[in-house]
PDB file of N, CA and C in Angstrom:
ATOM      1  N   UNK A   1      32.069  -0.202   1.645  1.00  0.00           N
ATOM      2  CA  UNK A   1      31.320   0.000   0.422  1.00  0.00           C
ATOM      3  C   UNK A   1      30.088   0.852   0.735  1.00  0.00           C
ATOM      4  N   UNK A   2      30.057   2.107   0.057  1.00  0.00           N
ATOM      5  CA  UNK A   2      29.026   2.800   0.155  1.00  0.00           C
ATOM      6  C   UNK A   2      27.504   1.954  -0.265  1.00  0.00           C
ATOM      7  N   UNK A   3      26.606   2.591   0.407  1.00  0.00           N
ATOM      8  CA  UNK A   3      25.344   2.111  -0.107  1.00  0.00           C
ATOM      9  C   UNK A   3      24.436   3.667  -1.191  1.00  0.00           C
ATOM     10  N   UNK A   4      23.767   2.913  -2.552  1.00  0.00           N
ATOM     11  CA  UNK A   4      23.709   3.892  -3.228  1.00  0.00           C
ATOM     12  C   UNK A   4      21.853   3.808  -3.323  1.00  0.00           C
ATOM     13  N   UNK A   5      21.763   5.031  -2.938  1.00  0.00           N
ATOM     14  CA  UNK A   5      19.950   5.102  -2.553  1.00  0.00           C
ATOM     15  C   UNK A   5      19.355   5.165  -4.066  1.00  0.00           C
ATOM     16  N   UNK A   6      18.323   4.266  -4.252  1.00  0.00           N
ATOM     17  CA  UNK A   6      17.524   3.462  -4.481  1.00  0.00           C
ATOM     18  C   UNK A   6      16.284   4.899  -4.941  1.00  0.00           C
ATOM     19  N   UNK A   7      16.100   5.511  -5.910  1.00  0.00           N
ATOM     20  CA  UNK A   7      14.344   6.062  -5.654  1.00  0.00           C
ATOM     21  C   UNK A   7      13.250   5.735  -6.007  1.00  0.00           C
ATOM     22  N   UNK A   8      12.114   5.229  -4.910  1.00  0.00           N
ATOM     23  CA  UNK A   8      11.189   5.049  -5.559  1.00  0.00           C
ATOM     24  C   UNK A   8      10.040   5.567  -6.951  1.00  0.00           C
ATOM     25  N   UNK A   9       9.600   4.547  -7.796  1.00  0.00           N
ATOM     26  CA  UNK A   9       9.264   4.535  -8.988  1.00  0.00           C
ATOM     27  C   UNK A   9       8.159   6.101  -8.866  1.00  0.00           C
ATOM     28  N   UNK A  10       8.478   6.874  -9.724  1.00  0.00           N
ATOM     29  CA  UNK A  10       7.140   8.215  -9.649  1.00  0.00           C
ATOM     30  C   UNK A  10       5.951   7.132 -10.525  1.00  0.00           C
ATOM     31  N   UNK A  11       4.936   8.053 -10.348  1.00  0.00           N
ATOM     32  CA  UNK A  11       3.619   7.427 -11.128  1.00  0.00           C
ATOM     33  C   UNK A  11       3.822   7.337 -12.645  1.00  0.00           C
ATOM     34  N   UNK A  12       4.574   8.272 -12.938  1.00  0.00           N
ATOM     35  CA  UNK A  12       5.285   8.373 -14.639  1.00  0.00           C
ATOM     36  C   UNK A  12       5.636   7.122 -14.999  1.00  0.00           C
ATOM     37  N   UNK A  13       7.022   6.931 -14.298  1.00  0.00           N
ATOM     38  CA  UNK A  13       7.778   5.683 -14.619  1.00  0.00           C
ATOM     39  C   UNK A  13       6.813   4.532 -14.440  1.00  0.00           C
ATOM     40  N   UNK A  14       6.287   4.396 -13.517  1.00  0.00           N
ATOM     41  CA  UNK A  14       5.502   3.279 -13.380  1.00  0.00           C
ATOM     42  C   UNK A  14       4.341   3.209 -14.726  1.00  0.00           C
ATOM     43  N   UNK A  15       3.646   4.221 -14.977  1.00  0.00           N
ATOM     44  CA  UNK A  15       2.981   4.139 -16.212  1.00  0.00           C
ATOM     45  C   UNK A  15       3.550   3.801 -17.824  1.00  0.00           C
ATOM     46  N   UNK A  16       5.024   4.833 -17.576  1.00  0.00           N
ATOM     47  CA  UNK A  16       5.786   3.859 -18.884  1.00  0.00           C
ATOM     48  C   UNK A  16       5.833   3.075 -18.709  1.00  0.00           C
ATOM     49  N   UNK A  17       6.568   2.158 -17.585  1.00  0.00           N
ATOM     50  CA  UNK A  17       6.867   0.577 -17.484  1.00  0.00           C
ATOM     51  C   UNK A  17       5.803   0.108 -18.304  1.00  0.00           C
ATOM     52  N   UNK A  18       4.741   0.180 -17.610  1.00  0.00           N
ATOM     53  CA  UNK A  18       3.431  -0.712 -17.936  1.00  0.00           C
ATOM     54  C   UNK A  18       2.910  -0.671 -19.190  1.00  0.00           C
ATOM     55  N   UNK A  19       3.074   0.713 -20.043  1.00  0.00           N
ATOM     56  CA  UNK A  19       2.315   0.507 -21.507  1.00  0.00           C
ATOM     57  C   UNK A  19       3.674   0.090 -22.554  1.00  0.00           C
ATOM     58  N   UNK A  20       5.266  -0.376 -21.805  1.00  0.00           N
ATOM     59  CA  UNK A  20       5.786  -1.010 -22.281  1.00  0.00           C
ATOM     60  C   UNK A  20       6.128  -2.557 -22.481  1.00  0.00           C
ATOM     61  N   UNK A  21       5.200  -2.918 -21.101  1.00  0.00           N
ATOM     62  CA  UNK A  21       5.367  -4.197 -20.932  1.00  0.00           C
ATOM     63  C   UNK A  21       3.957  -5.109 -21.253  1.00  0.00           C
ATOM     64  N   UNK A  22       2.816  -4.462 -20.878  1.00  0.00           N
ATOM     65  CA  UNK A  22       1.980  -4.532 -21.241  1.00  0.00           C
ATOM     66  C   UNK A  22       1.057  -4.637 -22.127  1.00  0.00           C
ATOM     67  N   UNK A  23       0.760  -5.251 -23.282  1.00  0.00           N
ATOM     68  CA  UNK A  23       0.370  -5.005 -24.884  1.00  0.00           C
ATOM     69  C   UNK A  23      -0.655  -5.189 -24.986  1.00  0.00           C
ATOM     70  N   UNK A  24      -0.666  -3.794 -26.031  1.00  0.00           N
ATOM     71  CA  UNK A  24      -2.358  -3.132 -26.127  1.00  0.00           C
ATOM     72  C   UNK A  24      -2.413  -2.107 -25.481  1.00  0.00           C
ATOM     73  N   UNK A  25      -1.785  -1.553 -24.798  1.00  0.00           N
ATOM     74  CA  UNK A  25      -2.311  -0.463 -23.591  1.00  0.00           C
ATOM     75  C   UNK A  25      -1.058   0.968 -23.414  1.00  0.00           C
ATOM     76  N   UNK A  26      -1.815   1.933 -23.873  1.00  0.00           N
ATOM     77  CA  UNK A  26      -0.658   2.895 -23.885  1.00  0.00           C
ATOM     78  C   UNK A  26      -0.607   3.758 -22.825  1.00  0.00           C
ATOM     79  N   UNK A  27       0.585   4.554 -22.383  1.00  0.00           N
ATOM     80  CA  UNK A  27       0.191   5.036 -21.477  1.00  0.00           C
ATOM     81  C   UNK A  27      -1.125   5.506 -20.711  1.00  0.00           C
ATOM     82  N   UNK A  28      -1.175   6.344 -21.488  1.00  0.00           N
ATOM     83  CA  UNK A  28      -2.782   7.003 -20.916  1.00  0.00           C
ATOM     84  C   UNK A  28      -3.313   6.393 -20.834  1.00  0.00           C
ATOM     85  N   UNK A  29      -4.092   5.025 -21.036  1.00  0.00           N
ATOM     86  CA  UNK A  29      -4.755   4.273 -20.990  1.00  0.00           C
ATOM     87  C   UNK A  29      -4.102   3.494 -19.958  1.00  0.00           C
ATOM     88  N   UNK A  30      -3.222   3.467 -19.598  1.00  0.00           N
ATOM     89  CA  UNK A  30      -2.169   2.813 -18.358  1.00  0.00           C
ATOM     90  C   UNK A  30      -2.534   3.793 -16.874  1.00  0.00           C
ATOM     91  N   UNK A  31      -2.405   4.839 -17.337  1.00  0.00           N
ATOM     92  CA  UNK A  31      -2.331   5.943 -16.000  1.00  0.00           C
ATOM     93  C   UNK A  31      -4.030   5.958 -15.772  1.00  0.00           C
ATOM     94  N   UNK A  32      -5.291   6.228 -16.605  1.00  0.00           N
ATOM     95  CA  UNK A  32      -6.719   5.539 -16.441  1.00  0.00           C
ATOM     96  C   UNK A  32      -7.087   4.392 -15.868  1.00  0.00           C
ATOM     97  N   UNK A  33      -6.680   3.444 -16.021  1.00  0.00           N
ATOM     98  CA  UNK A  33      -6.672   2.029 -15.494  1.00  0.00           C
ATOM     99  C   UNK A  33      -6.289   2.286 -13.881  1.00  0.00           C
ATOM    100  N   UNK A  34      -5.102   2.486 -13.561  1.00  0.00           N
ATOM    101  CA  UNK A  34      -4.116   2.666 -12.631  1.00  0.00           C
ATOM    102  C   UNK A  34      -5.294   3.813 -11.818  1.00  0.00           C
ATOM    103  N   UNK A  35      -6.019   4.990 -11.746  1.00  0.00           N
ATOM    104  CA  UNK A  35      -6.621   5.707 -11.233  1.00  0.00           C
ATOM    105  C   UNK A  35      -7.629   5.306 -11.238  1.00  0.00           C
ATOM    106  N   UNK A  36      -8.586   4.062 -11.722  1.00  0.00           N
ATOM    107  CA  UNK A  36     -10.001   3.288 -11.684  1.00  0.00           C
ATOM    108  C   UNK A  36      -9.922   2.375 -10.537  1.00  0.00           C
ATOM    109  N   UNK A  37      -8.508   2.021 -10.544  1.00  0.00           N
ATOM    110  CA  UNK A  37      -7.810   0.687  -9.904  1.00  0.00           C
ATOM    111  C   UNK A  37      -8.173   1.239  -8.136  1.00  0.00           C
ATOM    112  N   UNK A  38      -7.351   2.666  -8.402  1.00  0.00           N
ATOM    113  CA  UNK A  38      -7.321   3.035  -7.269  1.00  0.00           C
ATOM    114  C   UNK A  38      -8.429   3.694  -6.153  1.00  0.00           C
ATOM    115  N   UNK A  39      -9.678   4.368  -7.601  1.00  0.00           N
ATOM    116  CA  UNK A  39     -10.928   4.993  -7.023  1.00  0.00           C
ATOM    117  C   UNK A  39     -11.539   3.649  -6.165  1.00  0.00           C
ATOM    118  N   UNK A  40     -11.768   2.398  -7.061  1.00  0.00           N
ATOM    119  CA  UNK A  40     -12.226   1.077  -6.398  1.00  0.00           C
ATOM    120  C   UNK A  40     -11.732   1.150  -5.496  1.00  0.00           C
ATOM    121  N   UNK A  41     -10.365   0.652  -5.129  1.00  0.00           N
ATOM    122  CA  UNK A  41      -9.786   0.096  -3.519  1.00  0.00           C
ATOM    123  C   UNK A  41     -10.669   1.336  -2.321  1.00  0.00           C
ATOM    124  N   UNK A  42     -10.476   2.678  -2.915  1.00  0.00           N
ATOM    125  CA  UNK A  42     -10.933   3.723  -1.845  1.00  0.00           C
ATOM    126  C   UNK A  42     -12.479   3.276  -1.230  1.00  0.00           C
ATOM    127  N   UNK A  43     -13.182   3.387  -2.651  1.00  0.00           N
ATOM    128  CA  UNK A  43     -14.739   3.104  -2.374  1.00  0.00           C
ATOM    129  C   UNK A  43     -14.571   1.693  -1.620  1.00  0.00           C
ATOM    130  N   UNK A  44     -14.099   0.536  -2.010  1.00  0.00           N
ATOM    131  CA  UNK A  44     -14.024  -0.386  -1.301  1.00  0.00           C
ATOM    132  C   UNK A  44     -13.763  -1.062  -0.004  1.00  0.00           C
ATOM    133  N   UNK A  45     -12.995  -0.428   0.626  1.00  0.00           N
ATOM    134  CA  UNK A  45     -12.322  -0.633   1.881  1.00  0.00           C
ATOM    135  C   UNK A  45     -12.471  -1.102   2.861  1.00  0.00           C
ATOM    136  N   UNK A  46     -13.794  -0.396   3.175  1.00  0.00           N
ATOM    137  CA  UNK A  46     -14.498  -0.706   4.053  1.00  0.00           C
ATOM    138  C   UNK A  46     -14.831  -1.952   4.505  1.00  0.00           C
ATOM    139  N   UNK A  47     -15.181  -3.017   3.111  1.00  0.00           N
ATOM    140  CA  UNK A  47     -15.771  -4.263   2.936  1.00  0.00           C
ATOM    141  C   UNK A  47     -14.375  -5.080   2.756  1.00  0.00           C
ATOM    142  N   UNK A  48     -12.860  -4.686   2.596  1.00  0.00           N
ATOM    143  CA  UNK A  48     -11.914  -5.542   2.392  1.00  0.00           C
ATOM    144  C   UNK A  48     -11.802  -5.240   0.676  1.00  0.00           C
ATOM    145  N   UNK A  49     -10.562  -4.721   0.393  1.00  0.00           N
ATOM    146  CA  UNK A  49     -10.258  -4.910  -1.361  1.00  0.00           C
ATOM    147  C   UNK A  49      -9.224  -5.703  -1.313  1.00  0.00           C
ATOM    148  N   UNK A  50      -9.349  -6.673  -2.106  1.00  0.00           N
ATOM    149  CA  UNK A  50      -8.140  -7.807  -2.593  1.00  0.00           C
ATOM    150  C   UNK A  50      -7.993  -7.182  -4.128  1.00  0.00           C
ATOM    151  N   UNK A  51      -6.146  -6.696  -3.881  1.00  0.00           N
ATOM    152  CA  UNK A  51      -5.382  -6.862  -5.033  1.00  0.00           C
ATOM    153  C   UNK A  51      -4.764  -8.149  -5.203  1.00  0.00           C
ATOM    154  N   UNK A  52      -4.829  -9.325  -6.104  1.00  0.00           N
ATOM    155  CA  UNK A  52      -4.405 -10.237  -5.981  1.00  0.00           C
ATOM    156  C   UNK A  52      -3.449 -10.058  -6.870  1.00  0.00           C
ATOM    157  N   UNK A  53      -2.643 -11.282  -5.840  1.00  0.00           N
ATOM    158  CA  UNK A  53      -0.930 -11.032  -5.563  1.00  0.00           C
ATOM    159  C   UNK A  53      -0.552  -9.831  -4.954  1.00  0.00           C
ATOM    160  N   UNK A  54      -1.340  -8.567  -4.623  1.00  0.00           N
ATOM    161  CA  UNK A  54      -0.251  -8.123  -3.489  1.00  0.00           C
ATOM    162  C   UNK A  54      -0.815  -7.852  -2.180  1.00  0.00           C
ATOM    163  N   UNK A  55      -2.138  -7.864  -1.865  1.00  0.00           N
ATOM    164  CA  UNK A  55      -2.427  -7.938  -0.694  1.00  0.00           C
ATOM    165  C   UNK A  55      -3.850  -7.102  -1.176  1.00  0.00           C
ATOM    166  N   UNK A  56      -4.234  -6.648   0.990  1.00  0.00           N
ATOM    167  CA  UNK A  56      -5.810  -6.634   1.078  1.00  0.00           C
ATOM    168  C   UNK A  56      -5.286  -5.033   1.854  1.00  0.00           C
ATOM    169  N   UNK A  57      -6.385  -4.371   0.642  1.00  0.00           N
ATOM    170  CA  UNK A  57      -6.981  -2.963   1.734  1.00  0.00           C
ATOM    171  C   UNK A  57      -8.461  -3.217   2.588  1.00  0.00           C
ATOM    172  N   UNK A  58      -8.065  -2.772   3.787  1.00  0.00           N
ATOM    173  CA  UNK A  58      -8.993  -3.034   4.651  1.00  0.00           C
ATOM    174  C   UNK A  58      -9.454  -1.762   5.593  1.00  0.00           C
ATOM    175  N   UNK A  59     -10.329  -1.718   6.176  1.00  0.00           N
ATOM    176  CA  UNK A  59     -10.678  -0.689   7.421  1.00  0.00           C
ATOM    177  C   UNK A  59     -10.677  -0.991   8.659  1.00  0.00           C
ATOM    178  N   UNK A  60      -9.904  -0.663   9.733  1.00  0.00           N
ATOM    179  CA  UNK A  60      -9.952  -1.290  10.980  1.00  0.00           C
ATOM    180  C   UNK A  60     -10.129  -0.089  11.918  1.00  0.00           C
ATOM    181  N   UNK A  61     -10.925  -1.010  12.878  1.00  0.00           N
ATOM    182  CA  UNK A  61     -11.603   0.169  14.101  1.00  0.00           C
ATOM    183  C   UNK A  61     -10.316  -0.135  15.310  1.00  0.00           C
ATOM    184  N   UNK A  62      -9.521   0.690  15.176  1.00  0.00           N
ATOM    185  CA  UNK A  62      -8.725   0.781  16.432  1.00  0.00           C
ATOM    186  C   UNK A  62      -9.480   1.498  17.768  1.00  0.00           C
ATOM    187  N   UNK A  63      -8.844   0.662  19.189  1.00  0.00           N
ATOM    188  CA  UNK A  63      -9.548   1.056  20.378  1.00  0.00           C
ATOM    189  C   UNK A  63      -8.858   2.102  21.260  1.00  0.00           C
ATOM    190  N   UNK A  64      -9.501   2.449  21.521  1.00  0.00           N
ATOM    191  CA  UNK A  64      -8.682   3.880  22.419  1.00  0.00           C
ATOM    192  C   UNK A  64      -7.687   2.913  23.020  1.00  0.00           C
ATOM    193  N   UNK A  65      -6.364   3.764  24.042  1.00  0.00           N
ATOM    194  CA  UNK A  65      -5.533   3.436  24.634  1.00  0.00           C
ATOM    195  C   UNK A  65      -4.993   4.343  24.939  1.00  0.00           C
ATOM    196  N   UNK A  66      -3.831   3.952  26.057  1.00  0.00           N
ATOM    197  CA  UNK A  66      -2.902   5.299  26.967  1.00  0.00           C
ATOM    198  C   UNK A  66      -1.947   4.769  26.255  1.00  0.00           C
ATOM    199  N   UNK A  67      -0.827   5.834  25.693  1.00  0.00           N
ATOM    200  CA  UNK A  67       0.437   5.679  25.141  1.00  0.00           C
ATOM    201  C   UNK A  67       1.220   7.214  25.797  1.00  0.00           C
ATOM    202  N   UNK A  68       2.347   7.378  25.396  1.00  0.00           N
ATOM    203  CA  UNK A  68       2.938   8.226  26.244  1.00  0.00           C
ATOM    204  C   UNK A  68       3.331   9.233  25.042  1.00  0.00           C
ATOM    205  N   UNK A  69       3.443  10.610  25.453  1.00  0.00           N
ATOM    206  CA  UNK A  69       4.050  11.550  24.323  1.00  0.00           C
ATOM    207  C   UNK A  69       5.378  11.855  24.289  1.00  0.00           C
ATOM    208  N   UNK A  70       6.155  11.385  23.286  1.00  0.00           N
ATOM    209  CA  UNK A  70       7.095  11.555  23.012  1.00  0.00           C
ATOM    210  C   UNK A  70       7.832  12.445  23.002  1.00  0.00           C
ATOM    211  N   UNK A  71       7.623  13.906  23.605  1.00  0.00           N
ATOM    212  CA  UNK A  71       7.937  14.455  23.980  1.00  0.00           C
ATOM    213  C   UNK A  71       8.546  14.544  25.947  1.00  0.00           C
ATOM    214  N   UNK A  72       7.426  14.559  26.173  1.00  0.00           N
ATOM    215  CA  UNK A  72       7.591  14.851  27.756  1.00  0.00           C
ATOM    216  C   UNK A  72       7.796  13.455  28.186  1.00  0.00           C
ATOM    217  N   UNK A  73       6.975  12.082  27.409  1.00  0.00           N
ATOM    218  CA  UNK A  73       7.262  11.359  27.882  1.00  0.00           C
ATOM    219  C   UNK A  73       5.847  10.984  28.889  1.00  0.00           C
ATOM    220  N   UNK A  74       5.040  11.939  29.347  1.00  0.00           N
ATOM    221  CA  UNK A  74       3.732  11.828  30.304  1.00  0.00           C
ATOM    222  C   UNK A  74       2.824  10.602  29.702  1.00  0.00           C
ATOM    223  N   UNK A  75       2.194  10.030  30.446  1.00  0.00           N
ATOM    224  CA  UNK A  75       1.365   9.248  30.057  1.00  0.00           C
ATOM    225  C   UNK A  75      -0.098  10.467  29.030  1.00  0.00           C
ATOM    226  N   UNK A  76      -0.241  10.004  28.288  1.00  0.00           N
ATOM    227  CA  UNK A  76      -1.955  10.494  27.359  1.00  0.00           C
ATOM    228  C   UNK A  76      -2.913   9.483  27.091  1.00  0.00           C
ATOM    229  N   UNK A  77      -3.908   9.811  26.701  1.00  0.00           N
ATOM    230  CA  UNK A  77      -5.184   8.902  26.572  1.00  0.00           C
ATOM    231  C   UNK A  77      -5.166   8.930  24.958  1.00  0.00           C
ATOM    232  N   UNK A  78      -5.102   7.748  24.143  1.00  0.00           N
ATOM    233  CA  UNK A  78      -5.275   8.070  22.853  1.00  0.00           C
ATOM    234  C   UNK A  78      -6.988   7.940  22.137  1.00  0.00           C
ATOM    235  N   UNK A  79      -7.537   8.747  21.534  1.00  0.00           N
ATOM    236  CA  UNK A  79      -8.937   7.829  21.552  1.00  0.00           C
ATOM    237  C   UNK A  79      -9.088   7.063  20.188  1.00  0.00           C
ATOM    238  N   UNK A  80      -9.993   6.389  20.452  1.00  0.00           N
ATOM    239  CA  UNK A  80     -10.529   5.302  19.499  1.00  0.00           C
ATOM    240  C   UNK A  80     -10.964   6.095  17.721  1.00  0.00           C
ATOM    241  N   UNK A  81     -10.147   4.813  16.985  1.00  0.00           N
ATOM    242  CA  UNK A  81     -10.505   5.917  15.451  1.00  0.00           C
ATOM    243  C   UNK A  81     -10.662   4.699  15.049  1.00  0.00           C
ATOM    244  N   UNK A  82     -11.016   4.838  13.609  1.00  0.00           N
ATOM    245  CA  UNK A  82     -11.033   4.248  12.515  1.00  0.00           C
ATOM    246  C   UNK A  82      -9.470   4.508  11.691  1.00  0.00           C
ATOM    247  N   UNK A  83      -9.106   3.376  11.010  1.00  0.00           N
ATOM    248  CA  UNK A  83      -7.574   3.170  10.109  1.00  0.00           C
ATOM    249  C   UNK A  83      -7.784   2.231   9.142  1.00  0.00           C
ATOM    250  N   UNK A  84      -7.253   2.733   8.533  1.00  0.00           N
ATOM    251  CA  UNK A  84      -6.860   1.726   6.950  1.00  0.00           C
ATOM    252  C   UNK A  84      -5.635   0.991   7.300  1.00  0.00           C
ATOM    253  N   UNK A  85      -5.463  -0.295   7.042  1.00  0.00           N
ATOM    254  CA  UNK A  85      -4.232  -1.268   6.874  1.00  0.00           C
ATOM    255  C   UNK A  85      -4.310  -1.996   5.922  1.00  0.00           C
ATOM    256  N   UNK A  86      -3.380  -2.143   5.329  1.00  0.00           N
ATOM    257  CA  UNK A  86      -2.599  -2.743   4.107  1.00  0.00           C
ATOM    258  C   UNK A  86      -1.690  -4.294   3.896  1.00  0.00           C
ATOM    259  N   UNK A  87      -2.334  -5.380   4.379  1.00  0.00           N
ATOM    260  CA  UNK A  87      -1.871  -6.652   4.628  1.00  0.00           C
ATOM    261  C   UNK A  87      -1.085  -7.276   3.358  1.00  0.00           C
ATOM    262  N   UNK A  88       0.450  -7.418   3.251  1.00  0.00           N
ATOM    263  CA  UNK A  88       0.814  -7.796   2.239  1.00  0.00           C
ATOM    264  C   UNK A  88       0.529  -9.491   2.038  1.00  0.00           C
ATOM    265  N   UNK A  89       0.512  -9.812   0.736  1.00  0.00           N
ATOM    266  CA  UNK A  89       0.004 -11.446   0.557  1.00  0.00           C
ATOM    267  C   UNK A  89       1.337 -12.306   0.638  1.00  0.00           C
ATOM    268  N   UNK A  90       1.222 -13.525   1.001  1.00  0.00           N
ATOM    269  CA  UNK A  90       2.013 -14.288   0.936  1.00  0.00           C
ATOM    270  C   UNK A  90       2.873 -14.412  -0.381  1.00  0.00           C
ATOM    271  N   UNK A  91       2.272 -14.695  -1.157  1.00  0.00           N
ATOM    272  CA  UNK A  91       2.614 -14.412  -2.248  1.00  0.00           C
ATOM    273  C   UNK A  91       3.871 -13.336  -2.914  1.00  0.00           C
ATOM    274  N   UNK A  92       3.499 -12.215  -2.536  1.00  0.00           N
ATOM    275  CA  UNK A  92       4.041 -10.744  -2.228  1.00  0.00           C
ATOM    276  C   UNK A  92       5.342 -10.995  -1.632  1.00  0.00           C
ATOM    277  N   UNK A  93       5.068 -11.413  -0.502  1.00  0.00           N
ATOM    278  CA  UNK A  93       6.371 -11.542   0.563  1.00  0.00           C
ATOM    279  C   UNK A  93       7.205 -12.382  -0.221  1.00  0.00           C
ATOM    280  N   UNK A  94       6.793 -13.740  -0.485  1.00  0.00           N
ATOM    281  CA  UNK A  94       7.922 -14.763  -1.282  1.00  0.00           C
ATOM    282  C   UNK A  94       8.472 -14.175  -1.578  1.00  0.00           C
ATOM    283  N   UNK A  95       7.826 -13.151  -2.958  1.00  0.00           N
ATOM    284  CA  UNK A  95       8.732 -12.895  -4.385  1.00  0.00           C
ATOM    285  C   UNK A  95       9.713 -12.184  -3.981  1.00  0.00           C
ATOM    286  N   UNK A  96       8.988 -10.896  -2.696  1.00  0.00           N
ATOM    287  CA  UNK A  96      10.188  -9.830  -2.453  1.00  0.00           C
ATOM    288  C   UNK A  96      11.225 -10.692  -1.630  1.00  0.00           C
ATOM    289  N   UNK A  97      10.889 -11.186  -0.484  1.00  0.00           N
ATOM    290  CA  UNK A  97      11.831 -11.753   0.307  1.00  0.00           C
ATOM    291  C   UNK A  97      12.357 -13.024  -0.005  1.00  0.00           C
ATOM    292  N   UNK A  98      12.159 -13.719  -1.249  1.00  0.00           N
ATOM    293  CA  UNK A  98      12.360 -15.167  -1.274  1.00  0.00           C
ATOM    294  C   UNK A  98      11.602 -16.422  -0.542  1.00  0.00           C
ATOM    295  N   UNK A  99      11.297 -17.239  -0.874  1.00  0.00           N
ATOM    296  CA  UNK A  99      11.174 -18.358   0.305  1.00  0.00           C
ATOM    297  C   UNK A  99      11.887 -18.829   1.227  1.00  0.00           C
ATOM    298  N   UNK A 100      11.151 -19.061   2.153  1.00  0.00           N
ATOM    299  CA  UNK A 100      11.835 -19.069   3.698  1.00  0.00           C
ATOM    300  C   UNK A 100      11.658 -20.663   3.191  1.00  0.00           C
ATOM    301  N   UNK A 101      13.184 -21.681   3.507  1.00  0.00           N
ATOM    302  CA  UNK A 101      13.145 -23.186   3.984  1.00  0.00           C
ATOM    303  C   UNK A 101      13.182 -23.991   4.783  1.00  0.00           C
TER     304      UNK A 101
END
């Protein structure tokens, strides 16, 4: 049995969904919301943003380290940055994955 690929939702669809499911709120006012939603998490980050129910944007100081290049394979020195990570909530996980018994 073939497997039949799946595409993820564009920002469109996702904005119809929402000023269809949603009452009171029409698109545009869906796709505004949705880009306020998102300026916050950016400005926020730093300090931890909780979307509740789906998780936490955060800022993490990663430490330098030697990893190897995938190419040649040689050992390299990686250096120390700053990264954003995206912790999904428990919550989150249930719904997608079910409960574990």
């Amino acid at each position: 049995m073939a497997k039949v690929a799946v595409k993820p939702m564009t920002k469109s669809e996702v904005a119809t969904y929402l000023s269809e499911n949603v009452e009171g709120m029409n698109k545009k006012q869906v796709v505004t919301f949705l880009q306020a939603l998102a300026d916050l998490a950016y400005k926020q980050a730093k300090n931890t943003f909780t979307i509740p129910g789906l998780g936490k944007l955060k800022m993490v100081d990663r430490k330098a380290r030697m990893g190897r290049n995938p190419a040649t394979g040689e050992p390299m020195q990686i250096k120390a940055k700053k990264s954003v990570k995206f912790s999904v909530s428990k919550i989150a996980k249930d719904a997608i994955l079910g409960v574990k018994k």
